[in-house]
Protein backbone atom coordinates (compact mmCIF):
# COMPACT_ATOMS: atom_id res chain seq x y z
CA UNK A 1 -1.41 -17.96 15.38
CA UNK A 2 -0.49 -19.79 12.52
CA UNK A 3 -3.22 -21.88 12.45
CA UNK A 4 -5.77 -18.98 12.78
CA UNK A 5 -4.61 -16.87 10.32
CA UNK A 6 -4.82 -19.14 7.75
CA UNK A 7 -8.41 -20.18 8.29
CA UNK A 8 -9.25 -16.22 7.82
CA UNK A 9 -6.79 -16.13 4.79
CA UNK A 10 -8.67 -18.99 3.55
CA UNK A 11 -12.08 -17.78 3.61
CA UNK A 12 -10.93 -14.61 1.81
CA UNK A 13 -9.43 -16.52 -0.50
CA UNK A 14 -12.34 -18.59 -1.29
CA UNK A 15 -14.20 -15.70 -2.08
CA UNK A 16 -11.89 -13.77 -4.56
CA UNK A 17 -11.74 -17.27 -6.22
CA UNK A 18 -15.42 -17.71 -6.15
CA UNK A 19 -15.86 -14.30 -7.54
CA UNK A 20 -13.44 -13.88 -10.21
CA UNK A 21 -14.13 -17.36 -11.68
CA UNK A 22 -18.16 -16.17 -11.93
CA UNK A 23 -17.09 -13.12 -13.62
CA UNK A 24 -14.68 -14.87 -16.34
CA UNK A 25 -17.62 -17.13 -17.07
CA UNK A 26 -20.02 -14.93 -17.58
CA UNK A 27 -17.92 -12.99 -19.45
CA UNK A 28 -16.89 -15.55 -21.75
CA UNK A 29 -20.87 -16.79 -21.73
CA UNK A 30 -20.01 -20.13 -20.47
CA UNK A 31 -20.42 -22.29 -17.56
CA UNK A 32 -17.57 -24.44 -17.20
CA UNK A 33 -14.42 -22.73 -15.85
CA UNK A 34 -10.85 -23.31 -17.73
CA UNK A 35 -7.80 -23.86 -16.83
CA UNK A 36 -7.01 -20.55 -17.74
CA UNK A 37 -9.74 -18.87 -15.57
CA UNK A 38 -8.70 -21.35 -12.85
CA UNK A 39 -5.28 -19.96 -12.56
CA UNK A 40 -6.56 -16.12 -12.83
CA UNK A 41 -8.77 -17.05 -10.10
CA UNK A 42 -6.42 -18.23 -8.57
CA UNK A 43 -3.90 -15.86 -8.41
CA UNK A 44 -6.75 -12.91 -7.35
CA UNK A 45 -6.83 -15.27 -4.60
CA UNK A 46 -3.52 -14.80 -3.51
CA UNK A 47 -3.66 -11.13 -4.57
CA UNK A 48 -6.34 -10.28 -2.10
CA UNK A 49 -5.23 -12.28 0.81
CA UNK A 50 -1.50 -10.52 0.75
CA UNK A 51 0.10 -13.96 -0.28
CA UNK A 52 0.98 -12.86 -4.08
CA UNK A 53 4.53 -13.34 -5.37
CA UNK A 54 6.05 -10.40 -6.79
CA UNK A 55 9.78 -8.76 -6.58
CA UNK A 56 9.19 -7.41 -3.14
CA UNK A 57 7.51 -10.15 -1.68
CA UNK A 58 10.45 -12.53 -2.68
CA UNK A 59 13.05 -10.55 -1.55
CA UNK A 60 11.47 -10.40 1.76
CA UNK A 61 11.17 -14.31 1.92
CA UNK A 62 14.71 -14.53 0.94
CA UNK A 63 15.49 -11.92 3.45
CA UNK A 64 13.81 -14.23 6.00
CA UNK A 65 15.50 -17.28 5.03
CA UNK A 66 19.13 -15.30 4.90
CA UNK A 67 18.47 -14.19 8.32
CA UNK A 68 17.32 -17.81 9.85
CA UNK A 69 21.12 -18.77 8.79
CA UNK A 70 22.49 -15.94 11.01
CA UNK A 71 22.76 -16.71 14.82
CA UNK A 72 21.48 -19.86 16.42
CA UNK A 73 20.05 -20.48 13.49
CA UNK A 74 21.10 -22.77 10.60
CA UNK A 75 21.28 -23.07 6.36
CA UNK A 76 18.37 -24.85 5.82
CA UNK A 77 16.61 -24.79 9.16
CA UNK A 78 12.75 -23.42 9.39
CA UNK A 79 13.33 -21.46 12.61
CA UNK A 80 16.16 -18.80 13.12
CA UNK A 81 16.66 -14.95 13.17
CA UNK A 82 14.24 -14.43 10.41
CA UNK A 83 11.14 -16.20 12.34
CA UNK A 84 12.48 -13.43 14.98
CA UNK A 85 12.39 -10.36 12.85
CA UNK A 86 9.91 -11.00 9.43
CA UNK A 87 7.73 -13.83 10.50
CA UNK A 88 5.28 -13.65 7.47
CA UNK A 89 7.56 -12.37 5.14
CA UNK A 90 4.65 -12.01 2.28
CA UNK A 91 2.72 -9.94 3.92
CA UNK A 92 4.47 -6.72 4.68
CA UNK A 93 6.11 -7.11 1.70
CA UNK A 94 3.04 -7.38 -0.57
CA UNK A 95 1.35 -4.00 1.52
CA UNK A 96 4.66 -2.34 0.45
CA UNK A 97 3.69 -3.12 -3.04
CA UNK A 98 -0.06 -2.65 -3.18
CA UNK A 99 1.22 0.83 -2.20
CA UNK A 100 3.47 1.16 -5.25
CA UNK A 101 0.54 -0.47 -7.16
CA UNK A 102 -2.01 2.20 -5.58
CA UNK A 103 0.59 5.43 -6.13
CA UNK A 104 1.70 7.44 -9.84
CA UNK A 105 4.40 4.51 -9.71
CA UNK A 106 2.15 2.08 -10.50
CA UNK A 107 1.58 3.41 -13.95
CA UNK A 108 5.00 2.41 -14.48
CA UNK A 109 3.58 -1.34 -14.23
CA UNK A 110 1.27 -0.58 -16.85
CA UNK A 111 3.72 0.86 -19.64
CA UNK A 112 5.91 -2.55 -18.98
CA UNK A 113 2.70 -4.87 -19.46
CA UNK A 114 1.61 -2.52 -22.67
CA UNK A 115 5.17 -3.06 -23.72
CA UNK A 116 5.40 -6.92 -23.45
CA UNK A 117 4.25 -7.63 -27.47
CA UNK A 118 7.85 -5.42 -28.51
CA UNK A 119 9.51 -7.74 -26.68
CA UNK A 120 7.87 -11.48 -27.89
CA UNK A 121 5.88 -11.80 -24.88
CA UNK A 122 1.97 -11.75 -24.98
CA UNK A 123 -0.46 -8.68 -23.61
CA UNK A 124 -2.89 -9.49 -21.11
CA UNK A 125 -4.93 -7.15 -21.37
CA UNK A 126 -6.71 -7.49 -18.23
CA UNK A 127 -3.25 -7.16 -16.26
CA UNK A 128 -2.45 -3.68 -18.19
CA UNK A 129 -6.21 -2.86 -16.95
CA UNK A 130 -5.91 -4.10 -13.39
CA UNK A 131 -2.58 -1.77 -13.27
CA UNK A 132 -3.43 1.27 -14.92
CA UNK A 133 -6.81 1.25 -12.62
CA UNK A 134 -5.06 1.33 -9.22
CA UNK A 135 -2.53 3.53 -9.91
CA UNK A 136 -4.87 5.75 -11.60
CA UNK A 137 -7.56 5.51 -8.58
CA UNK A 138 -4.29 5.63 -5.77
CA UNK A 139 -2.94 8.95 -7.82
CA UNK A 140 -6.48 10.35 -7.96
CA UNK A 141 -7.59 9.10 -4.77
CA UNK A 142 -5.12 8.35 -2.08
CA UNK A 143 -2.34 10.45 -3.45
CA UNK A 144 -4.98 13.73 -3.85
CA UNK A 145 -6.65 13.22 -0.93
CA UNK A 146 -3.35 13.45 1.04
CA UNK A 147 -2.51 16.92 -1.00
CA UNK A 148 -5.79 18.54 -0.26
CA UNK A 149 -5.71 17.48 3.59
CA UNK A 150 -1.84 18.53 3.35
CA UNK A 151 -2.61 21.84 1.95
CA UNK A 152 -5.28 22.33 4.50
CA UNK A 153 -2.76 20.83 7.82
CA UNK A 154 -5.15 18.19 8.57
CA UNK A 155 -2.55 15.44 7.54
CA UNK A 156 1.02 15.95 8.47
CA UNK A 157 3.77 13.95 6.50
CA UNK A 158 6.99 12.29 7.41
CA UNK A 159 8.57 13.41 10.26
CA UNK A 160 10.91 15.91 10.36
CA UNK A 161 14.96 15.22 10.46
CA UNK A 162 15.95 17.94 12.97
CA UNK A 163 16.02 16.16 15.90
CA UNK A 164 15.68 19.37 18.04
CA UNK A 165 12.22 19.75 16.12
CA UNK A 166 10.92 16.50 16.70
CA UNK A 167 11.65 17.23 20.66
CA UNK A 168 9.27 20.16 20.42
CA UNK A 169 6.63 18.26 18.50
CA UNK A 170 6.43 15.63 20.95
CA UNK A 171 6.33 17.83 23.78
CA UNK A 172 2.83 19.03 21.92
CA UNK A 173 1.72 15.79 20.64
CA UNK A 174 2.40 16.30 17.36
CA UNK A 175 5.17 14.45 15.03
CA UNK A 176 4.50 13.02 11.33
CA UNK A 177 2.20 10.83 9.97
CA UNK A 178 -0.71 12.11 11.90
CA UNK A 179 -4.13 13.28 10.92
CA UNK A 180 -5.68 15.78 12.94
CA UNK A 181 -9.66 14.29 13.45
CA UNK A 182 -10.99 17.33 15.25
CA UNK A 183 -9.63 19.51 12.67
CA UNK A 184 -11.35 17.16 9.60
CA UNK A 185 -14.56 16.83 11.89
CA UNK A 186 -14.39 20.89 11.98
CA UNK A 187 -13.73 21.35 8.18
CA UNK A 188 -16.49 19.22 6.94
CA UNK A 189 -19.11 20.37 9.26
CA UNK A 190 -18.31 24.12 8.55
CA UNK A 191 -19.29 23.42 4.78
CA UNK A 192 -15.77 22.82 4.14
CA UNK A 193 -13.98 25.77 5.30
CA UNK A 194 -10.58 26.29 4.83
CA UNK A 195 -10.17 28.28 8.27
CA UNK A 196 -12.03 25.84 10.30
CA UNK A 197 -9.17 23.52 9.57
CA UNK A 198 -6.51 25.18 11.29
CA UNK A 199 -4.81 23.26 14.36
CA UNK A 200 -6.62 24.22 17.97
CA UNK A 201 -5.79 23.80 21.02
CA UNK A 202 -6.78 20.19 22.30
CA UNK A 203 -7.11 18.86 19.54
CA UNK A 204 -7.11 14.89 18.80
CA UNK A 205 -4.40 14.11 16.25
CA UNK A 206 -4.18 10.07 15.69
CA UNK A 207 -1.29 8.51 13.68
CA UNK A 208 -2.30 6.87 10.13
CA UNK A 209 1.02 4.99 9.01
CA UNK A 210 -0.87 2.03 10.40
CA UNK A 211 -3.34 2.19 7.31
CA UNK A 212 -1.22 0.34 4.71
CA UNK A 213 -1.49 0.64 2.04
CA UNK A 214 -3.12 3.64 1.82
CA UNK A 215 -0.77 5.23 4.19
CA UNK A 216 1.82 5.42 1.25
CA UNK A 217 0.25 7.42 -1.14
CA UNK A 218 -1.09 9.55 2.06
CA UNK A 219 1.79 10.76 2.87
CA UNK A 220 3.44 11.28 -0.50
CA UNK A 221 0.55 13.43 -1.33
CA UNK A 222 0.96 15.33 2.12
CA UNK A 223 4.51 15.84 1.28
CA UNK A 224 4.01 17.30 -2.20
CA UNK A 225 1.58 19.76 -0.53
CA UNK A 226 3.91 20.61 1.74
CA UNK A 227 6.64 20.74 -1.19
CA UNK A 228 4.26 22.63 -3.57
CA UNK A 229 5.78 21.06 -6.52
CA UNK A 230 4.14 18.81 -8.39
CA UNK A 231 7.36 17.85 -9.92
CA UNK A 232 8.31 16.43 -6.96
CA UNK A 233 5.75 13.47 -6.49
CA UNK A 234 9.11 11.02 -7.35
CA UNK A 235 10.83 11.96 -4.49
CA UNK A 236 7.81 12.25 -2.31
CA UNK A 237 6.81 8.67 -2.79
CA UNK A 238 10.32 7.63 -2.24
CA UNK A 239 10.37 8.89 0.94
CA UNK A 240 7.24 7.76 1.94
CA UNK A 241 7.57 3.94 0.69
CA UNK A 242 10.86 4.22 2.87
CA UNK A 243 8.85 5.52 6.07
């Protein structure tokens, strides 16, 4: 498995380098690459294949090495408890943060990198502009998206803490994190009305948590529908990050 993932990871890879070193030559109007457009390229690499190192991402590998020293398994050992639980520890931890990247937190990122001349350090500019874009399309995007299909009860958001409730829901095949296709197939043939939207008997509701990253901002935005408070979009993608 190994093995095969990394031949995929490495074509992908290939082409965000392949890509992003074209477009920082023709955008400085040369043709021979730097070693500054080298390590950009580089690191877009790693970006778009999932293998990026960032605060999550390391915590999760140190998570993984932590838990290989638990058990049968032992301080400086490859294989233990982690291998068991977080086998690519990168991964899941760098969807967790193209979701914060993708979500109103993300702007957050931006203020720090338009902040880094106050405190000696040098802007990159295209960083601040690679930030401030996804969390700007996410908010837009993913995060509206999930409060107009919230409003309407196409999407449904975490699911709920009263165990008694959940019962019920499962007995009808409903529970959280589901998007009701029938009811979005309805709604957007109808011309896009609001009554045509309403849940129906046999129905097809599919879960979407799956989706990640997307599936964060989703959900928060489903949530603040369901909230109808704008004010609380913190909370909301707190919640969802933690689903």
């Amino acid at each position: 498995m190994n093995v095969g993932l990394r031949a995929t990871d490495r074509a992908a890879y290939k082409a965000a380098f392949d890509d992003t070193i074209q477009g920082l030559m023709k955008l400085n109007k040369t043709n021979v690459a730097t070693p500054e457009m080298m390590e950009q390229a580089h690191l877009m690499g790693l970006y778009r294949t999932f293998q990026d190192s960032n605060v999550i991402s390391d915590f999760f590998v140190k998570m993984k090495q932590t838990l290989n020293t638990v058990g049968f398994g032992m301080k400086g050992k490859r294989f233990g408890l982690g291998d068991l639980i977080l086998k690519y520890p990168k991964t899941p931890g760098n969807l967790l943060a193209r979701g914060i990247d993708y979500s109103p937190a993300g702007f957050v990122k931006s203020v720090f990198e338009m902040a880094k001349p106050l405190f000696g350090r040098p802007f990159n500019q295209k960083s601040f502009v690679d930030s401030f874009s996804r969390a700007t399309v996410g908010t837009t995007g993913a995060v509206g998206t999930g409060v107009i299909l919230g409003k309407l009860g196409i999407i449904t958001e975490a699911p709920s803490k009263d165990k008694d409730v959940v019962g019920v829901q499962k007995t009808q095949g409903q529970g959280g994190y589901q998007i009701n296709v029938s009811a979005l197939k309805r709604f957007v043939m109808s011309g896009f009305n609001p009554d045509s939207a309403k849940l129906q008997k046999d129905d097809t509701l599919v879960s979407y948590d799956w989706a990640q990253p997307m599936a964060i901002p989703l959900s928060a935005g489903a949530k603040i529908a369901n909230k109808g408070n704008i004010g609380e979009t913190t909370n909301s993608m707190m919640d969802s990050l933690t689903g």
